[in-house]
Protein backbone atom coordinates (compact mmCIF):
# COMPACT_ATOMS: atom_id res chain seq x y z
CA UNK A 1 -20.33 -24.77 -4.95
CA UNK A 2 -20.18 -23.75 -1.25
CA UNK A 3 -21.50 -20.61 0.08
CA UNK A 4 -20.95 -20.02 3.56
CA UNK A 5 -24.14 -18.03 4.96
CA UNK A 6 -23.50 -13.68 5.44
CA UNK A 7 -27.37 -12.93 5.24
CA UNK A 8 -27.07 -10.70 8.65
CA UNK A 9 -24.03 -8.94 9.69
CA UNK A 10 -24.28 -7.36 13.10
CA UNK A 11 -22.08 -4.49 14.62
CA UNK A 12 -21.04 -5.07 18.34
CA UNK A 13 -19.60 -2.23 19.91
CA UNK A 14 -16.10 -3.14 21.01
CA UNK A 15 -16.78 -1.45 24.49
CA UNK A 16 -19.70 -2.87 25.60
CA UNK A 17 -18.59 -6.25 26.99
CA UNK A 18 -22.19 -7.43 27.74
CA UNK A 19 -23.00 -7.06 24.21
CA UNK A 20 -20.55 -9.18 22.78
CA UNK A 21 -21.13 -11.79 25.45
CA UNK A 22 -24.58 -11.97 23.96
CA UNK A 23 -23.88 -11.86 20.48
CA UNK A 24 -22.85 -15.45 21.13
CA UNK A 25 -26.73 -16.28 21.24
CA UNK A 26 -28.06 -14.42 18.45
CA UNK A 27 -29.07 -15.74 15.30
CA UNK A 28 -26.97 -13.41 12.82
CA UNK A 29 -24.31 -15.14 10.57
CA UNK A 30 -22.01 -12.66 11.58
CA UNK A 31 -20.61 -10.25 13.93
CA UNK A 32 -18.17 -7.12 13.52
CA UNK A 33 -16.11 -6.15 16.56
CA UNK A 34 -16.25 -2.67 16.13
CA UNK A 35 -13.37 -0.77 17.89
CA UNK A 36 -14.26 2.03 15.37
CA UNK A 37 -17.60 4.28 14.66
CA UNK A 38 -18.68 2.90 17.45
CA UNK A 39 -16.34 3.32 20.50
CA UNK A 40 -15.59 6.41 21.84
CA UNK A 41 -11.49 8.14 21.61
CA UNK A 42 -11.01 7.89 25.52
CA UNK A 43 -12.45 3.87 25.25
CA UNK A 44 -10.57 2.97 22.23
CA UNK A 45 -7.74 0.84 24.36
CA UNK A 46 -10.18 -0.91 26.71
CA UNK A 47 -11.63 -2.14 23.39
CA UNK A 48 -9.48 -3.34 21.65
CA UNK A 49 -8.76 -5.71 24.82
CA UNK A 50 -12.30 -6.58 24.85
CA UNK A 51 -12.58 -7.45 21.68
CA UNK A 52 -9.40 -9.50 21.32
CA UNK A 53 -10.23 -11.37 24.48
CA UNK A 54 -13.80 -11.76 23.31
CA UNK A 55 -12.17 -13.43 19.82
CA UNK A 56 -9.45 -15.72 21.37
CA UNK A 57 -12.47 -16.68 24.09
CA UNK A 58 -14.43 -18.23 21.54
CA UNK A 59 -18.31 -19.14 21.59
CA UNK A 60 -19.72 -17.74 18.86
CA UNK A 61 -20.10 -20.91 17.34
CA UNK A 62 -20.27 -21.13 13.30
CA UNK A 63 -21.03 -17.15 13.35
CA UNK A 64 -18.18 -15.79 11.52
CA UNK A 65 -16.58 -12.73 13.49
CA UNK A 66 -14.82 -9.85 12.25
CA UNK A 67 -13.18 -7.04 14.42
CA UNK A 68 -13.49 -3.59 12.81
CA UNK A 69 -9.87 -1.59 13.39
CA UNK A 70 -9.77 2.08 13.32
CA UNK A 71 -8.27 3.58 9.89
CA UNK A 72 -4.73 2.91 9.70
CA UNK A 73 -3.44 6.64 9.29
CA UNK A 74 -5.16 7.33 12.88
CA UNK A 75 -3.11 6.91 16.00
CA UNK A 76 -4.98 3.59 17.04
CA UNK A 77 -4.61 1.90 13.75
CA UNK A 78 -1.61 -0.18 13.60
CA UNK A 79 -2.35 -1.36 17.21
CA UNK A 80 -5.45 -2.85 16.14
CA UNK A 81 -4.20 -4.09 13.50
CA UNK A 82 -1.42 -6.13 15.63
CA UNK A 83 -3.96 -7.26 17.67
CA UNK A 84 -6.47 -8.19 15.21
CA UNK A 85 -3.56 -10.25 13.68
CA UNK A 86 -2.87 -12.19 17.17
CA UNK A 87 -6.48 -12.76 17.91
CA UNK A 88 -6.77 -13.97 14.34
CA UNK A 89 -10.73 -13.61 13.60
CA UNK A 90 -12.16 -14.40 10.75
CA UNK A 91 -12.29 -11.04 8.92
CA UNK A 92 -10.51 -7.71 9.97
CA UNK A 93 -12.61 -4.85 8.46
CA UNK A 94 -11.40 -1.78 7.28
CA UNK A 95 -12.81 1.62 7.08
CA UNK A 96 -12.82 4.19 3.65
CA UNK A 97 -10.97 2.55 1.88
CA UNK A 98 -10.10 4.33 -1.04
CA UNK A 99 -7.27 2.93 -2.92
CA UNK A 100 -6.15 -0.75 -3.97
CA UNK A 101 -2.25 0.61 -3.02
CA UNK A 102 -4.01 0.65 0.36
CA UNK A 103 -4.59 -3.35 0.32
CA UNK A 104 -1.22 -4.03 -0.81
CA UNK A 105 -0.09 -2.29 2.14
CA UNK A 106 -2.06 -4.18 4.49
CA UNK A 107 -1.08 -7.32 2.98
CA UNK A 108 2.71 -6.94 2.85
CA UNK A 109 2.27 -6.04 6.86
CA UNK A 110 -0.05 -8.99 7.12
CA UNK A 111 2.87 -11.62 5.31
CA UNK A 112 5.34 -9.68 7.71
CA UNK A 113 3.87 -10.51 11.27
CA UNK A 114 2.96 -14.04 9.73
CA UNK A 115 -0.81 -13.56 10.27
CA UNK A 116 -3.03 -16.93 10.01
CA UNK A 117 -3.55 -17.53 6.27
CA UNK A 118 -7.70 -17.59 7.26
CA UNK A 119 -7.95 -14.42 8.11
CA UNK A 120 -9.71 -12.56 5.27
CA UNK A 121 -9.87 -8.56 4.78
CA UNK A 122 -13.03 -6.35 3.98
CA UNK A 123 -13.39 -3.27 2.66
CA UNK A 124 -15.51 -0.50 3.84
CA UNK A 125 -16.56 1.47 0.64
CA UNK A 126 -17.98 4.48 2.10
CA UNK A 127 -16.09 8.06 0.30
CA UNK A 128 -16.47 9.13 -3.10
CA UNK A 129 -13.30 8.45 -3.82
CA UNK A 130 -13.96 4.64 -3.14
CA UNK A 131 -16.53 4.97 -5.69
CA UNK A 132 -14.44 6.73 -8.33
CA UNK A 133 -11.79 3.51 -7.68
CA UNK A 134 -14.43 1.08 -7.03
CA UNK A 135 -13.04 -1.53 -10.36
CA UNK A 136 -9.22 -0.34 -9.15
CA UNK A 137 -10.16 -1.54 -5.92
CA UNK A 138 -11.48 -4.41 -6.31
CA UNK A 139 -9.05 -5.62 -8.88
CA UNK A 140 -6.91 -6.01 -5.41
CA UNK A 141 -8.61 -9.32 -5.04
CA UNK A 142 -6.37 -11.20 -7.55
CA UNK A 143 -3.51 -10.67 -5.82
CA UNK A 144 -4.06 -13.16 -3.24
CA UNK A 145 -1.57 -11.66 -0.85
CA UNK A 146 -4.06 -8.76 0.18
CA UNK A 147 -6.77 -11.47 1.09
CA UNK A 148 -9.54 -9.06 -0.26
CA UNK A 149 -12.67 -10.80 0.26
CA UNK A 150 -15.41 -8.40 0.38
CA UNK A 151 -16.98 -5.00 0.13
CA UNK A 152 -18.83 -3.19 3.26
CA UNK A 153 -21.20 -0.63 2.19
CA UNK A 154 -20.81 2.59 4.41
CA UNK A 155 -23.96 4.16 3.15
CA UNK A 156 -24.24 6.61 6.19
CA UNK A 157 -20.71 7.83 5.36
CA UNK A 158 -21.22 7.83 1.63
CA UNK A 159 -24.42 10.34 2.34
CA UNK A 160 -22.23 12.18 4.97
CA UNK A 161 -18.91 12.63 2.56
CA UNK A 162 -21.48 13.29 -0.30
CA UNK A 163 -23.37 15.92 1.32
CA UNK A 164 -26.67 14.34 0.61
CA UNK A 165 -29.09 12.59 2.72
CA UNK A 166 -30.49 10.11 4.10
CA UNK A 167 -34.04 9.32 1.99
CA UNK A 168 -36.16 5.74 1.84
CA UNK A 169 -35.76 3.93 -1.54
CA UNK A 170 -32.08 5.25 -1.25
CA UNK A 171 -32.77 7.05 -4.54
CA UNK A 172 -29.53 8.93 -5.01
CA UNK A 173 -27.30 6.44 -3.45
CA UNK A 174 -28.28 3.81 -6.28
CA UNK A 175 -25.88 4.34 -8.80
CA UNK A 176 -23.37 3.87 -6.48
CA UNK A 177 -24.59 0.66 -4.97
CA UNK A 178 -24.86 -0.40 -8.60
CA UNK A 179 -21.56 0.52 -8.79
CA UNK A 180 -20.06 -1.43 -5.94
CA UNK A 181 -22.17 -4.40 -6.82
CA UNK A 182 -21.06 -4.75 -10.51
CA UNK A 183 -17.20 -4.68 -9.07
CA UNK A 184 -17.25 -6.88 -6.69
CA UNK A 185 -19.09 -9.62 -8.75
CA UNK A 186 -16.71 -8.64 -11.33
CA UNK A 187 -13.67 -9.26 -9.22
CA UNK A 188 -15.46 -12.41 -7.73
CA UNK A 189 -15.60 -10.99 -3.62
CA UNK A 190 -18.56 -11.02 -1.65
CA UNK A 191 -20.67 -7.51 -1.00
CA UNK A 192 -22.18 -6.35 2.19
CA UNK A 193 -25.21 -3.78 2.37
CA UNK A 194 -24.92 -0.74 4.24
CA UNK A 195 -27.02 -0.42 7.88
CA UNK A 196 -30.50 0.53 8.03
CA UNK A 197 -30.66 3.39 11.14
CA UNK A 198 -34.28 3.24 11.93
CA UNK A 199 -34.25 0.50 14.29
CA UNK A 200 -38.33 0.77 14.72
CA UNK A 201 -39.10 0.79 10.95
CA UNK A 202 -39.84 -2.79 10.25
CA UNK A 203 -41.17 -1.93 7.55
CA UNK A 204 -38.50 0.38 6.23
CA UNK A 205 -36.32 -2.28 7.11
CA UNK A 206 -37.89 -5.27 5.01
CA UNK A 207 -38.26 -2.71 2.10
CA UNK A 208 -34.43 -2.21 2.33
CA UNK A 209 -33.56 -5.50 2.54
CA UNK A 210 -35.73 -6.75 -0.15
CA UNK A 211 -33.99 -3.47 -2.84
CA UNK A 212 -30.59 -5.00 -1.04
CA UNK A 213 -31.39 -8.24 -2.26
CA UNK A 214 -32.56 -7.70 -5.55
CA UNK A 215 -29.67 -5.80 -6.17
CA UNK A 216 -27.14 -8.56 -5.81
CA UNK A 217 -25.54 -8.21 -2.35
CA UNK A 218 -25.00 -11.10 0.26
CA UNK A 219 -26.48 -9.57 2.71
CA UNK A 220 -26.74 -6.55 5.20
CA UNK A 221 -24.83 -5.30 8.12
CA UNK A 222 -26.73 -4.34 11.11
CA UNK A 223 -26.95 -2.07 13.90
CA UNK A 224 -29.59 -3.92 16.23
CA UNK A 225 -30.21 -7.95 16.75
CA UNK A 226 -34.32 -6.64 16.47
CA UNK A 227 -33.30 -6.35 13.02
CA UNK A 228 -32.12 -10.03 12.51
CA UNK A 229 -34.99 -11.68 11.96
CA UNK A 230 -35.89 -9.73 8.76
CA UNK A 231 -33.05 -9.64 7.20
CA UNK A 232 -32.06 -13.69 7.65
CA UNK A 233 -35.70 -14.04 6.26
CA UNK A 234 -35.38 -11.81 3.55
CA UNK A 235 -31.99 -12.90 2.21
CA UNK A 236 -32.88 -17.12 2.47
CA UNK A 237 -34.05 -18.15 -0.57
CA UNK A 238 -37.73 -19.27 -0.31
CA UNK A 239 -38.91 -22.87 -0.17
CA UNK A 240 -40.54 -22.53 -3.09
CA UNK A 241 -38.05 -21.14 -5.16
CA UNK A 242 -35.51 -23.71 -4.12
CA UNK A 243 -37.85 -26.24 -5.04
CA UNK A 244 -37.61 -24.93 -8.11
CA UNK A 245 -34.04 -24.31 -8.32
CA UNK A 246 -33.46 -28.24 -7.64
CA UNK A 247 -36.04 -28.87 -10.22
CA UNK A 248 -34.29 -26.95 -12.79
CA UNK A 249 -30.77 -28.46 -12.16
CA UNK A 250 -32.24 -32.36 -12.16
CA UNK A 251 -33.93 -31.31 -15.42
CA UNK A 252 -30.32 -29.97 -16.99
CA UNK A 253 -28.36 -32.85 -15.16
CA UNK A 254 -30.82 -35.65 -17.47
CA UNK A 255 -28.64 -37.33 -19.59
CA UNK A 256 -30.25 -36.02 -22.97
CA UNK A 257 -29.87 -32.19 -21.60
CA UNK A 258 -26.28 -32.25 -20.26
CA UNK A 259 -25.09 -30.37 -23.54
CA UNK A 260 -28.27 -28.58 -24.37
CA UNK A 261 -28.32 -25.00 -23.48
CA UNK A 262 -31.83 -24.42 -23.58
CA UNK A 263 -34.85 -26.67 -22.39
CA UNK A 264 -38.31 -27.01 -22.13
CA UNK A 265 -39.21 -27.56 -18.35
CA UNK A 266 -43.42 -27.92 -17.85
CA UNK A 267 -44.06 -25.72 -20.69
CA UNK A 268 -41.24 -23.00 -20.19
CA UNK A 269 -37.84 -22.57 -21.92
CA UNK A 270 -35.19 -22.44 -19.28
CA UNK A 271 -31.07 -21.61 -21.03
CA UNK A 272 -28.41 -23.22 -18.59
CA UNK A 273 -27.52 -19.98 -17.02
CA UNK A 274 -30.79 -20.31 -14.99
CA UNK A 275 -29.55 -24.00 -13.99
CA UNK A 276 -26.47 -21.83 -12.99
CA UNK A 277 -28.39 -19.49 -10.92
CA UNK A 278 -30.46 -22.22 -9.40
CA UNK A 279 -27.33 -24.20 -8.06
CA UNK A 280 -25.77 -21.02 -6.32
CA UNK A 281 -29.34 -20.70 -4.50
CA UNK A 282 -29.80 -24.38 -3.67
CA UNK A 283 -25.92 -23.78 -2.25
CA UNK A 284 -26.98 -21.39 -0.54
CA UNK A 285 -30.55 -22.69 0.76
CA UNK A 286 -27.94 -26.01 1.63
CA UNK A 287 -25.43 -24.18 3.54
CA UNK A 288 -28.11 -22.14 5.78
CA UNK A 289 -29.67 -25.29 6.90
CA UNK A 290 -26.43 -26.77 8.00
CA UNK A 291 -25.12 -23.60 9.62
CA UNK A 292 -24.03 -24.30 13.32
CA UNK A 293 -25.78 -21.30 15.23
């Protein structure tokens, strides 16, 4: 099994040069261009030539690097997109999505401009309507040609389009993130967690992360690198538990338990789908230690 690392997911604005520059030596797993949210109407252009210089420049190392395009029914969304597609980043995010017909689209332009087969798409799920779709949606992943790999939570939009708010534990947004979890394991795509907006609530933060976690998700996205070390350290499995995660799978890999579904291990009965749990975190454990920062 390999697992490549998404613990933290940090938002660069596309305008700010100097920030990008130093995303390079930041200890995040990944980084979203963001010519979006985050940039300005009358900065949009100079942007999106930051950002695509910043991609073909290289130096982020094994960080993987998305660019964020503005919605494609907006007047700077096919533009991005073209130039997404040249600088060919890992991941080209897109925002509210709300439709798998949507992801078909993309794809079919994708296959037309002959985009490099690595680059992957996300999808921001941050309107109601994504959340009425959310199974339609991510259903899009079996057709390979629309290269759906993930799910963004947009939980500041989802509270915006919602007309709800912002509260700590999250308490009304939980069905929903439920929701979005359940279809993207379902569908077999990775799933992102929504920014936390107090950057000087660590406390908040860890809290977050930790209900993040134990809901299912990969990891978070995030708006500040002061919120990096808490979430990497939050979402790595402890040593402890993958101590016991490689004890577990040597116990099931013993020659007498290879067909057994259920063992005794120091006085506890452990079924094989904890052996299956334990090898996704020891992949996991494995493939943060050998990240190239």
């Amino acid at each position: 099994m390999s697992i490549r690392p998404r613990r933290s997911v940090l938002y660069m604005p596309g305008s700010n040069a100097r920030a990008i520059e130093k995303a390079k030596t930041l200890d995040c797993d990944g980084i979203v261009i963001d010519l979006e949210d985050a940039v300005a109407p009358d900065a949009k252009k100079t942007a999106r030539e930051q950002a695509i210089a910043a991609v073909t420049g290289g130096g982020f190392g094994g960080r993987e690097l998305f660019i964020r395009v503005n919605g494609i029914e907006t007047q700077w969304g096919f533009d991005d997109l073209t130039a997404a597609v040249k600088a060919a980043p890992d991941g080209i995010v897109l925002p509210k999505v709300g439709s798998a017909e949507l992801l078909e689209k993309i794809g079919t332009r994708l296959l037309d401009m002959g985009a490099d087969r690595k680059i992957r798409i996300w999808a921001m799920i941050e309107t109601p309507i994504a959340i009425l779709r959310i199974g339609e949606i991510a259903s899009a992943a079996k057709d390979s040609e629309t290269r759906l790999a993930g799910f963004i939570l947009g939980t500041n939009d989802l509270v915006k389009e919602s007309y709800g708010r912002i509260v700590k534990g999250r308490g009304p947004l939980l069905p929903w993130i439920a929701q979005t979890v359940a279809a993207a394991r379902a569908f077999n795509i990775q799933v992102l967690d929504g920014v936390y907006n107090d950057i000087a609530d660590t406390d908040g933060l860890r809290a977050e992360c930790e209900q993040g976690r134990d809901f299912g998700f990969d990891g978070k996205t995030l708006i500040h690198p002061s919120q990096i070390e808490t979430c990497n350290a939050v979402y790595s499995p402890a040593p402890n538990e993958v101590a016991e995660a490689r004890k577990t799978i040597a116990a099931f890999d013993l020659p007498e338990n290879k067909d057994k579904g259920v063992i005794r291990i120091e006085g506890k009965m452990v079924e094989r789908m904890h052996a299956d749990m334990a090898r996704r975190m020891v992949s996991i454990a494995d493939a943060i230690s050998s990240r190239n920062p």
